[in-house]
Protein backbone atom coordinates (compact mmCIF):
# COMPACT_ATOMS: atom_id res chain seq x y z
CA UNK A 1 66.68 16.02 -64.34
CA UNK A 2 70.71 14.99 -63.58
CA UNK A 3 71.33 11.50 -62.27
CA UNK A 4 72.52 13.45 -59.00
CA UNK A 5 69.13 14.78 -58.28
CA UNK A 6 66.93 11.28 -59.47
CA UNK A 7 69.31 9.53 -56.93
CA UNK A 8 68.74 12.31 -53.99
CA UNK A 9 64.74 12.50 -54.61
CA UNK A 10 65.11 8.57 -54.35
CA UNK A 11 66.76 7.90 -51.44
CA UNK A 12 64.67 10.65 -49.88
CA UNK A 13 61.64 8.83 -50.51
CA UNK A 14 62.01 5.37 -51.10
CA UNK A 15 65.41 5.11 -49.42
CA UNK A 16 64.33 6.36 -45.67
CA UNK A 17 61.56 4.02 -45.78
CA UNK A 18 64.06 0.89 -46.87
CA UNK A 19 65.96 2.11 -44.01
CA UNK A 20 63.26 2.22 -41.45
CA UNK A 21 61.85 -1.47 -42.56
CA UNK A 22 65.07 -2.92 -42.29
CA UNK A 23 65.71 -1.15 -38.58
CA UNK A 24 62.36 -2.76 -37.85
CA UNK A 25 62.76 -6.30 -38.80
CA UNK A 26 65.92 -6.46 -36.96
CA UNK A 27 63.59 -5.22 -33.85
CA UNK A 28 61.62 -7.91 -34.87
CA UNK A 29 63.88 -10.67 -34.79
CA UNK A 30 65.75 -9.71 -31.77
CA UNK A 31 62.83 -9.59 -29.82
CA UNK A 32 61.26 -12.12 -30.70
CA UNK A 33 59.49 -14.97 -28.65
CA UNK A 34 62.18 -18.18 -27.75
CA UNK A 35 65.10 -15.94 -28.19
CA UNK A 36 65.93 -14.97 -24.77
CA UNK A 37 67.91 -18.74 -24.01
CA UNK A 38 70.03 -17.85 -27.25
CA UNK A 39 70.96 -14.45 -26.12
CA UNK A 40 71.46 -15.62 -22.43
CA UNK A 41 73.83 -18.13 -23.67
CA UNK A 42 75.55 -15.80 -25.66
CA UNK A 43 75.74 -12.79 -22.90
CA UNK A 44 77.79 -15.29 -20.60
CA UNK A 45 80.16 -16.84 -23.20
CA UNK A 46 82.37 -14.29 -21.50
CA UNK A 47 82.02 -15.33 -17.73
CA UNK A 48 82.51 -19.25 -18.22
CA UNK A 49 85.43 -20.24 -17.02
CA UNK A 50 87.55 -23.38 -17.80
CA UNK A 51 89.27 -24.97 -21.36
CA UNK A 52 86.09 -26.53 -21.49
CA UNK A 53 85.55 -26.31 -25.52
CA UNK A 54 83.29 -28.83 -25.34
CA UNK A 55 80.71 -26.22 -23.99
CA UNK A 56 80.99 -23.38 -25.85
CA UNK A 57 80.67 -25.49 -29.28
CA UNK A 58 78.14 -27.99 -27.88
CA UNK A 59 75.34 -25.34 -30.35
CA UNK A 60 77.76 -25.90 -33.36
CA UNK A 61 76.42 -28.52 -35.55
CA UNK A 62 78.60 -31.21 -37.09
CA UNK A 63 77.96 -30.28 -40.56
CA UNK A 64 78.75 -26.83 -40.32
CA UNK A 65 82.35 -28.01 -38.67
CA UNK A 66 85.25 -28.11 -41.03
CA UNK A 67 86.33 -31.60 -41.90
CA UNK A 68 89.98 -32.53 -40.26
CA UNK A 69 92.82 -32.84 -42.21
CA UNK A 70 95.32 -35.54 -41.75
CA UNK A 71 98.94 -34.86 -40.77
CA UNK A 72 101.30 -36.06 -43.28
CA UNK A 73 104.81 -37.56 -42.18
């Protein structure tokens, strides 16, 4: 058997069934239970109005913020 023909019978197979797990645990996780206020919040990010920055990173934790980096004269 070519490599061609090891790699087709193996995605057939194995490969549609990969796919179709993966499609499924994405289902999973965007449907799952306590995830409705996150995608609200994220749905409307469009429709707030205002500068207000303060708002739209209030979810952003400090740790994950780059540090600041002083201006030099």
């Amino acid at each position: 058997m070519d490599k061609y023909t090891l790699l087709r019978d193996f995605a057939d197979s194995w490969g549609l069934l990969a796919m179709m797990a993966v499609f499924l645990l994405v289902l999973v996780f965007a449907f799952r239970r306590g995830s409705s206020g996150i995608h609200n919040d994220a749905a409307n990010i469009p429709l707030r109005g205002g500068d207000n920055l303060e708002d739209d990173v209030k979810h952003v934790s400090p740790a994950k913020t780059p540090p600041k980096k002083e201006a030099r004269p």
